[in-house]
Protein backbone atom coordinates (compact mmCIF):
# COMPACT_ATOMS: atom_id res chain seq x y z
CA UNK A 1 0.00 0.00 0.00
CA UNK A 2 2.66 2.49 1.35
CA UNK A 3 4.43 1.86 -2.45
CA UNK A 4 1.34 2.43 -4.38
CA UNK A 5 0.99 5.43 -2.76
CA UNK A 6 4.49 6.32 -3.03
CA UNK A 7 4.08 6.57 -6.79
CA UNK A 8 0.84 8.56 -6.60
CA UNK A 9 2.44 11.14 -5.08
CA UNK A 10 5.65 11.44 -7.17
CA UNK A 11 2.56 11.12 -10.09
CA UNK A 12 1.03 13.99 -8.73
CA UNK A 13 3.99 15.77 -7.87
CA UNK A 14 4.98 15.47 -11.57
CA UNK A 15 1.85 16.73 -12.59
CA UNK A 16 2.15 19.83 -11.11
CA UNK A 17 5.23 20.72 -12.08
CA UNK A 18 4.66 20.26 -15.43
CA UNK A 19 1.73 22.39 -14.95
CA UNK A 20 3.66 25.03 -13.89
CA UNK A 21 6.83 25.25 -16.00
CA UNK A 22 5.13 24.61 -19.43
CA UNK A 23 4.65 27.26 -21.82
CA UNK A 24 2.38 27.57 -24.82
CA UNK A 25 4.93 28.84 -27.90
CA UNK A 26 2.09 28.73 -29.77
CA UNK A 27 2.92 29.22 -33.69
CA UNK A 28 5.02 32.56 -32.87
CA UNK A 29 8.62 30.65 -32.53
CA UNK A 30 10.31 29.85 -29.55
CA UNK A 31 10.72 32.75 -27.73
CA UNK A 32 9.28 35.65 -29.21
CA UNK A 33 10.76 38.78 -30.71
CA UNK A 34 12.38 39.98 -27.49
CA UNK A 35 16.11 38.87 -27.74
CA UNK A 36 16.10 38.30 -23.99
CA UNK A 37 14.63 34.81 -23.95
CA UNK A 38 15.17 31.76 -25.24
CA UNK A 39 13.02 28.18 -25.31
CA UNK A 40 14.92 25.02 -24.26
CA UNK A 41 12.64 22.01 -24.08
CA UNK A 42 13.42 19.35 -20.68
CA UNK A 43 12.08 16.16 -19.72
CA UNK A 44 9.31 16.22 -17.32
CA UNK A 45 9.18 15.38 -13.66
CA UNK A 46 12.37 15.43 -11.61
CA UNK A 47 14.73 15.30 -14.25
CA UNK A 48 13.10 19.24 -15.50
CA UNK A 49 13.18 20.24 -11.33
CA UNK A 50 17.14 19.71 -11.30
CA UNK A 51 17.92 20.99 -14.81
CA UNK A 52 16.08 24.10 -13.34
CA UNK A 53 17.84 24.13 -10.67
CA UNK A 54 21.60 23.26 -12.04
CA UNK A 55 21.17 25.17 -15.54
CA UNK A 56 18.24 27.50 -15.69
CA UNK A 57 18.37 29.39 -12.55
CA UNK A 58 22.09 30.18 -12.29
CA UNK A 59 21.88 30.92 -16.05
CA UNK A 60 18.81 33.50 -15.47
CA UNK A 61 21.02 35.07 -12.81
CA UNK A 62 23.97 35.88 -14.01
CA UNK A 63 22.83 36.68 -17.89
CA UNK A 64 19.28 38.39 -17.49
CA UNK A 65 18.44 35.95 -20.32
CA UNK A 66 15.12 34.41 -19.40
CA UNK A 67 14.50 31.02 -20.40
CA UNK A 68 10.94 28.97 -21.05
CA UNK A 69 11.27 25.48 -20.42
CA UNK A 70 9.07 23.33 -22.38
CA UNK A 71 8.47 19.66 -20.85
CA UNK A 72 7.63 16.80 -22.48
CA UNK A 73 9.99 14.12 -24.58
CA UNK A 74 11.45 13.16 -27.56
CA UNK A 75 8.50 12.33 -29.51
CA UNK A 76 6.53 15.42 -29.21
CA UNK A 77 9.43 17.94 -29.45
CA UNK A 78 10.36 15.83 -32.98
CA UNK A 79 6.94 16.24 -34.61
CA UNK A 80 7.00 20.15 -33.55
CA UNK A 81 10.14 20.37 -34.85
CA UNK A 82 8.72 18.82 -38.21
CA UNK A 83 5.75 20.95 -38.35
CA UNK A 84 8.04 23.70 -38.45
CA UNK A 85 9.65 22.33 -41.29
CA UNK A 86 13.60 24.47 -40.12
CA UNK A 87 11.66 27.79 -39.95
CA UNK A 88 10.84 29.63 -37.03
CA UNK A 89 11.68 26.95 -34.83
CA UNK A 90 9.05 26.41 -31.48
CA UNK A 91 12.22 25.64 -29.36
CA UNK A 92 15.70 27.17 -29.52
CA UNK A 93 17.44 24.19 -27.66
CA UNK A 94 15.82 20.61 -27.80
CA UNK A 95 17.26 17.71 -25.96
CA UNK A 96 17.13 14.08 -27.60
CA UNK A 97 17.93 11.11 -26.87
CA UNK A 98 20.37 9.08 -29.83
CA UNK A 99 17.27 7.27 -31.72
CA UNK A 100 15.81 10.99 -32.38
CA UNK A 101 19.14 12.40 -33.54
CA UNK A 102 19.52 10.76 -37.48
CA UNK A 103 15.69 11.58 -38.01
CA UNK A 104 15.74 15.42 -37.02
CA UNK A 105 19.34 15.79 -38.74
CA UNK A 106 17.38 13.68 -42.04
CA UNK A 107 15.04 16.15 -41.98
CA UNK A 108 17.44 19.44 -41.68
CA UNK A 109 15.77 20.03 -38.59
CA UNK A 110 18.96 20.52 -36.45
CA UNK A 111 22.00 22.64 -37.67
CA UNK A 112 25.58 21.71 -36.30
CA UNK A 113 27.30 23.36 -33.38
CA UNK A 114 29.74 25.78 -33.68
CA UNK A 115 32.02 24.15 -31.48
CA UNK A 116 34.14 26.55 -31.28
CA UNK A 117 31.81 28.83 -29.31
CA UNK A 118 31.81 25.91 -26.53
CA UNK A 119 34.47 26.79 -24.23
CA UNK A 120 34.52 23.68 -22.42
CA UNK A 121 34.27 21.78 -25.39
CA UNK A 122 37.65 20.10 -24.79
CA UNK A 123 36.51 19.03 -21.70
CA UNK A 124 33.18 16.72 -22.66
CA UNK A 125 33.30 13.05 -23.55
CA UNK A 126 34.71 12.73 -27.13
CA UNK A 127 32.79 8.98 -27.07
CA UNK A 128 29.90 10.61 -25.82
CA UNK A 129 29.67 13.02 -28.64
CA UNK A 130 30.45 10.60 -31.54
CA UNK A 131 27.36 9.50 -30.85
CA UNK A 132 26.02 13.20 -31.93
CA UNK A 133 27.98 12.77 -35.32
CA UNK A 134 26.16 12.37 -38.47
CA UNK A 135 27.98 12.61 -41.79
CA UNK A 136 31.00 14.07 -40.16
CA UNK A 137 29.41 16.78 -38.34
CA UNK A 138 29.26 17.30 -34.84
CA UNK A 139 25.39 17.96 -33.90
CA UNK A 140 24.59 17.79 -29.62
CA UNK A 141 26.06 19.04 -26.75
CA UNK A 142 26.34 15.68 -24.46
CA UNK A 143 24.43 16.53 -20.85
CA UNK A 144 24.03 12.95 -19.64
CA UNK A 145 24.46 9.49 -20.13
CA UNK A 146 22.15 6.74 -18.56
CA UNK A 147 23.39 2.78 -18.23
CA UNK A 148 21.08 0.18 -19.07
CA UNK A 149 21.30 -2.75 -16.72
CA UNK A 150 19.23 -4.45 -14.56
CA UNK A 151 16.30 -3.41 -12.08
CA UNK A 152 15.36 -5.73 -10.07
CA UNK A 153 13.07 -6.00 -6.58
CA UNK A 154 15.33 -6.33 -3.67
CA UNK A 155 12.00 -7.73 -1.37
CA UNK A 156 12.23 -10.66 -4.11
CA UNK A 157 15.42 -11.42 -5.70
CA UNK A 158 18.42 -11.59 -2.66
CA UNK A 159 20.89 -12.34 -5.24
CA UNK A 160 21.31 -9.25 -8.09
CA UNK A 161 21.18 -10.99 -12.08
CA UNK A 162 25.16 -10.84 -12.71
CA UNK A 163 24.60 -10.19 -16.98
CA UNK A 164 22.07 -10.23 -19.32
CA UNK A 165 21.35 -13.91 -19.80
CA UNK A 166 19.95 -13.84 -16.11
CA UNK A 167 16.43 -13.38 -17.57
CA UNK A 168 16.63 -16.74 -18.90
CA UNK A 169 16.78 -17.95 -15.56
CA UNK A 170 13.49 -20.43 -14.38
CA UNK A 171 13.51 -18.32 -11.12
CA UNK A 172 12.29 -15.11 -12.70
CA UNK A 173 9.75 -16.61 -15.43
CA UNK A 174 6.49 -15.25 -14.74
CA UNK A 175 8.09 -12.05 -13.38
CA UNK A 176 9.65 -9.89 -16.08
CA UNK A 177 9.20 -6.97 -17.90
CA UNK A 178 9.99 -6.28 -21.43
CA UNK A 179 9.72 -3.03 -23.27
CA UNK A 180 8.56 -3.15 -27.08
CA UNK A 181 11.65 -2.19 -29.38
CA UNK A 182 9.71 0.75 -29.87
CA UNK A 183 10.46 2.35 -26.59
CA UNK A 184 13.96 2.94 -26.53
CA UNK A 185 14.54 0.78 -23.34
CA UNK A 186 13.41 -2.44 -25.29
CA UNK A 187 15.48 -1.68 -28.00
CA UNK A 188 18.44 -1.63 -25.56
CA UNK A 189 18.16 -4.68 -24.55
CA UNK A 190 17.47 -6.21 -27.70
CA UNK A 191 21.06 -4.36 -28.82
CA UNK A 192 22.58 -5.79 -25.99
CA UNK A 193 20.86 -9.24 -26.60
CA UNK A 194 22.44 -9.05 -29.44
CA UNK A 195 25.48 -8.18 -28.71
CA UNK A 196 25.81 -10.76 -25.75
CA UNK A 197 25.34 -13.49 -28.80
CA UNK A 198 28.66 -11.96 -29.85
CA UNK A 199 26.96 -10.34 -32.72
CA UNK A 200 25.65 -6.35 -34.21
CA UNK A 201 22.72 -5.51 -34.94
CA UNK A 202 24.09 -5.05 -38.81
CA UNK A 203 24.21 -8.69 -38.87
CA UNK A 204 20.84 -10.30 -39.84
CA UNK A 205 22.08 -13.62 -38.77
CA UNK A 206 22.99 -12.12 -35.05
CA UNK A 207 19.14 -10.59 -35.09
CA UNK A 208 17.79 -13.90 -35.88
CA UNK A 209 19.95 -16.12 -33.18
CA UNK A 210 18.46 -12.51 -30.54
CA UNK A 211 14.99 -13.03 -31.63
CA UNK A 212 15.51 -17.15 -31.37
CA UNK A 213 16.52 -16.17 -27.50
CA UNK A 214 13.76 -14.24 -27.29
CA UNK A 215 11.24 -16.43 -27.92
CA UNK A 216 12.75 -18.40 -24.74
CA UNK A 217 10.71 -16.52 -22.83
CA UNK A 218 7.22 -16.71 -24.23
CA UNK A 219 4.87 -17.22 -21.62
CA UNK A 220 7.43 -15.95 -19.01
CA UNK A 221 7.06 -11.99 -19.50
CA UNK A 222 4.19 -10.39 -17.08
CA UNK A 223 4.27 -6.98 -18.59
CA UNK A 224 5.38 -4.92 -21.68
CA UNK A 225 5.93 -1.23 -20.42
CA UNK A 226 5.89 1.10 -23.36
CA UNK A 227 7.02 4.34 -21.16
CA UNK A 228 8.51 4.95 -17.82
CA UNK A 229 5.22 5.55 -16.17
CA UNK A 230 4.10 1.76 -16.77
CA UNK A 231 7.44 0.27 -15.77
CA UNK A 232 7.24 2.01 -12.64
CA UNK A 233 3.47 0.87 -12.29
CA UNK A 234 4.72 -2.71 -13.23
CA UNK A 235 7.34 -2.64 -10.48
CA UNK A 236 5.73 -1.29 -8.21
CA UNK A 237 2.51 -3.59 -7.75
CA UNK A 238 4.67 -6.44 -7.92
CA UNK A 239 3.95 -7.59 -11.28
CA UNK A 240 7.48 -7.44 -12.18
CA UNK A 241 10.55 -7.95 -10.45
CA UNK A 242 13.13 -7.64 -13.32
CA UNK A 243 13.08 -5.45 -15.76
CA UNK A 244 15.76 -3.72 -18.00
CA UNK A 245 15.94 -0.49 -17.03
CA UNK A 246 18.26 3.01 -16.19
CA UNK A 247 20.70 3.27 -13.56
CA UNK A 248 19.52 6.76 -12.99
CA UNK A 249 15.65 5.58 -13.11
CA UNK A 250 16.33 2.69 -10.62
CA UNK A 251 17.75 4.75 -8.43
CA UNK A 252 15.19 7.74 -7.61
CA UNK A 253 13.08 4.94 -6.97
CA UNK A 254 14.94 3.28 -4.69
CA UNK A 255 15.73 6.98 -3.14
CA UNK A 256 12.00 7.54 -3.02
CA UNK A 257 12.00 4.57 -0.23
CA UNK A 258 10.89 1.46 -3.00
CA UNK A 259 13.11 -1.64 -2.77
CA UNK A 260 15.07 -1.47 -5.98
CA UNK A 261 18.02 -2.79 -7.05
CA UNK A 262 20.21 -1.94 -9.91
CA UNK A 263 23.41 -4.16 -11.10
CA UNK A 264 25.48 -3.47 -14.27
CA UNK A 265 25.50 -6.79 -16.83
CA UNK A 266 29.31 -7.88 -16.86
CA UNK A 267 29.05 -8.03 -20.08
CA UNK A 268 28.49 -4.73 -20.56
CA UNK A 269 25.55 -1.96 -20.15
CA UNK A 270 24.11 -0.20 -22.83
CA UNK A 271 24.45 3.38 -23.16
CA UNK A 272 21.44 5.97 -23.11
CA UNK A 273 22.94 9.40 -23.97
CA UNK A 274 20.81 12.66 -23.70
CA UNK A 275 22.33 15.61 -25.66
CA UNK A 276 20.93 18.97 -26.31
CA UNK A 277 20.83 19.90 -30.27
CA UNK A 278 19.92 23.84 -32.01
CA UNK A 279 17.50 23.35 -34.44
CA UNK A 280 17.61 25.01 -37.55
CA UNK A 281 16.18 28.54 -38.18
CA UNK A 282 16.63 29.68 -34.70
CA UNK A 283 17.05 33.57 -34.48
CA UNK A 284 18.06 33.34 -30.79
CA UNK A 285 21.97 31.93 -31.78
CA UNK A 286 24.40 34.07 -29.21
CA UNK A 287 21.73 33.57 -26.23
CA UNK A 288 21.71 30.10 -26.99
CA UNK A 289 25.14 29.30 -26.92
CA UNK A 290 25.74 31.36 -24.15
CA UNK A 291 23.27 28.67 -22.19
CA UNK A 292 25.25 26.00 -24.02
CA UNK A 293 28.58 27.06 -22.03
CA UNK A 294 26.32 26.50 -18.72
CA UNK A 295 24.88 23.44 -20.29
CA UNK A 296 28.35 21.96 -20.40
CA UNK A 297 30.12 23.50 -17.78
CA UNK A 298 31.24 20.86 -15.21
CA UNK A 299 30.22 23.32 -12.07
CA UNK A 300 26.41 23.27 -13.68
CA UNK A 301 26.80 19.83 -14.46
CA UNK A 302 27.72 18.18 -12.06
CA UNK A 303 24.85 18.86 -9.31
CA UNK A 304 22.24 17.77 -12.21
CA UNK A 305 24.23 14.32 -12.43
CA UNK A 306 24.26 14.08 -8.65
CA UNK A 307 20.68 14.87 -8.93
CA UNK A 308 19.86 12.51 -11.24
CA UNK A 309 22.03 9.69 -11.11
CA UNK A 310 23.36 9.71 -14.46
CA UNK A 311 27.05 10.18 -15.66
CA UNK A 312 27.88 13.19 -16.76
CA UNK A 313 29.11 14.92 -20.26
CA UNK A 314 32.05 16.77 -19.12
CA UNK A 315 34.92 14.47 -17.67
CA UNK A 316 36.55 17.11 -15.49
CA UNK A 317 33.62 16.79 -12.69
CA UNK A 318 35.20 15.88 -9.26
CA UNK A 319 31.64 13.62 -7.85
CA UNK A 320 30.56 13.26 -4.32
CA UNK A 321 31.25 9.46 -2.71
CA UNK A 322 27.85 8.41 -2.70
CA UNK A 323 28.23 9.60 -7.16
CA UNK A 324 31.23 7.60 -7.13
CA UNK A 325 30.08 4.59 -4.96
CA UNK A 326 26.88 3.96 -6.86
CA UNK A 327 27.16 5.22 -11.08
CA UNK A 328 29.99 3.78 -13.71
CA UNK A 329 30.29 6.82 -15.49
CA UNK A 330 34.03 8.56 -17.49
CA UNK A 331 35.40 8.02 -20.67
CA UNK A 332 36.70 4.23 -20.11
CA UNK A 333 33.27 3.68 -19.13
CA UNK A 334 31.80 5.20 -21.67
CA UNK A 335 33.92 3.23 -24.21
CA UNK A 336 32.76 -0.10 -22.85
CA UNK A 337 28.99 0.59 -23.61
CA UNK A 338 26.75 -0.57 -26.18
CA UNK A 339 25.82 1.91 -28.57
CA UNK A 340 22.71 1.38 -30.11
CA UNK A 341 23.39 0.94 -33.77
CA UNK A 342 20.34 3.36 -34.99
CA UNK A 343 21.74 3.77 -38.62
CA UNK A 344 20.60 -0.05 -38.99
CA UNK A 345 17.95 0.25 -36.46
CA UNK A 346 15.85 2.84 -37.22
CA UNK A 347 14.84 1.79 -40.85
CA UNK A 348 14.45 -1.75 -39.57
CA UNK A 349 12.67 -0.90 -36.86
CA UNK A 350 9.12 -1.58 -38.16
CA UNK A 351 9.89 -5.23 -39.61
CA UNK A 352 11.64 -5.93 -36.16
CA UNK A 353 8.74 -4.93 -33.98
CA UNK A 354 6.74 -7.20 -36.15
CA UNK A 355 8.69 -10.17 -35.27
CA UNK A 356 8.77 -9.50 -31.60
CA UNK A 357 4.77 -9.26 -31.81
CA UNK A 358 4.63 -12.95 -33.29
CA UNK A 359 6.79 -13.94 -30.34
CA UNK A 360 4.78 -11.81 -27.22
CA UNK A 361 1.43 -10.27 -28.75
């Protein structure tokens, strides 16, 4: 009871917030004719309360700039940023995860950064923003980088799943939670499926033997989250006790008093990168880079990383203990990851969702 109510809180909480910070941009542009504004989208719920807090408010402060936050995710921002079409641009900062990146830059919805207008440019993960390079041009600022590994309920599994073949264990049929590969979560895992099998996701042969393993678990998965809300719904009623999921998700819920576990998969987590990207047509360029020099700065960054449990961009951040004893985060970290292969994924992303739905729908 006390965990169902728990979540209703944080739920309404969330609510609120969002309430309170969003803005209507209407079909003006981002942040009107002014000059002393600018509109930088965030995602909603805690993550937008200590962005506020590490980037917006310090920013505000010193510049006079005002800035609109915008909450929401990926999805939305992408199909604004269509209907815009690279003029007059509802946001003048956007962040996205990687499997947003290739279809905003495909559409010539994003311009690249002037790097060189980054002071601490030399300072940010040079893996971390390969991942932001599309046809040799750098496009996102990296903020943050998640880990996918392994939530699991501490009240029901004593002994944490050591790598990513533990969901084939008999001990957890019945009790796990699988996203669809079209939240990026269950396309993670599938990546890192497949890359456990020793194979990429380029290789149709390594696909098949990852959708063969899949099909293992047929009658064994109790729920298929398709966002964050239902995974936390799932875990939290006890309808699953494994799930793969964020380091920095896991946990604020096991912060928030929920017994949650989260272990890194020896062979390797998979990396969930959040970068922040200009779209094209934005008449707001000096104010926004100015932001993007607090955006990447490691004094701004590093409280919103504490905050939120996720590695940072810039690798010259000293972290508390606590940062230290519980994230993997740096460049040799970094390195180790799985990087979602979205050049392959994305266009086969239909056809693959297909298959999974023979094996679970």
């Amino acid at each position: 009871m006390m965990f169902k109510r728990v979540g209703a809180i944080l739920a309404a909480t969330t609510a609120l917030f969002a309430a309170a910070c969003s803005v209507n941009t209407g079909s003006t542009g981002g942040s009107g004719d002014s000059g002393g504004s600018i509109t930088v989208t965030a995602f909603a719920g805690a993550w937008s309360e200590a962005f506020k807090s590490a980037f917006v408010e310090p920013f505000e402060k010193d510049t006079g700039i005002k800035v609109n936050l915008v909450l929401g995710a990926d999805a939305d921002w992408l199909t604004k940023l269509r209907a815009a079409g690279g003029k007059n641009p509802p946001f003048d900062l956007v962040a996205f995860t990687s499997e947003s990146v290739r279809a905003a830059v495909g559409g010539n919805l994003l311009q690249p950064l002037d790097t060189g207008k980054i002071q601490t440019w030399n300072q940010l993960s040079d893996t971390l923003v390969q991942q932001s390079v599309v046809d040799g041009k750098v496009y996102g600022a990296p903020l943050t980088t998640g880990s996918l590994g392994w939530l699991y309920r501490t009240d029901k599994i004593t002994t944490a799943p050591a790598d990513w073949k533990a969901v084939f264990d008999p001990a957890y049929c019945g009790h796990i939670a699988l996203a669809p590969l079209t939240y990026n979560a269950g396309m993670q895992f599938f990546s890192a499926l497949v890359h456990s099998e020793g194979g990429t996701l380029a290789d149709p042969a390594a696909v098949d033997r990852a959708f063969t393993e899949l099909a293992k678990l047929k009658g064994c998965v109790s729920s298929f989250p398709a966002d964050a809300g239902s995974v936390a719904t799932a875990v939290q009623n006890g309808d699953a006790w494994l799930v793969p999921y964020w380091d920095g998700r896991a946990l604020a819920m096991s912060k928030a008093g929920q017994p949650i576990g989260f272990t890194y998969p020896t062979s390797g987590a998979v990396g969930a990168l959040t970068s922040y990207y200009v779209p094209a047509g934005t008449t707001h360029s000096d104010q926004v880079y100015k932001f993007l020099n607090y955006l990447t700065a490691a004094a701004h960054q590093k409280p919103f990383a504490e905050a939120t449990f996720y590695g940072a961009g810039n690798n010259t951040i000293a972290y508390s203990p606590d940062f230290e004893a519980k994230i993997k985060h740096g460049e040799d970290v970094y390195k180790t990851f799985t990087w979602v292969d979205y050049n392959t994924a994305t266009p086969n992303l239909n056809r693959w969702q297909q298959r999974w739905n023979q094996i679970f729908g």
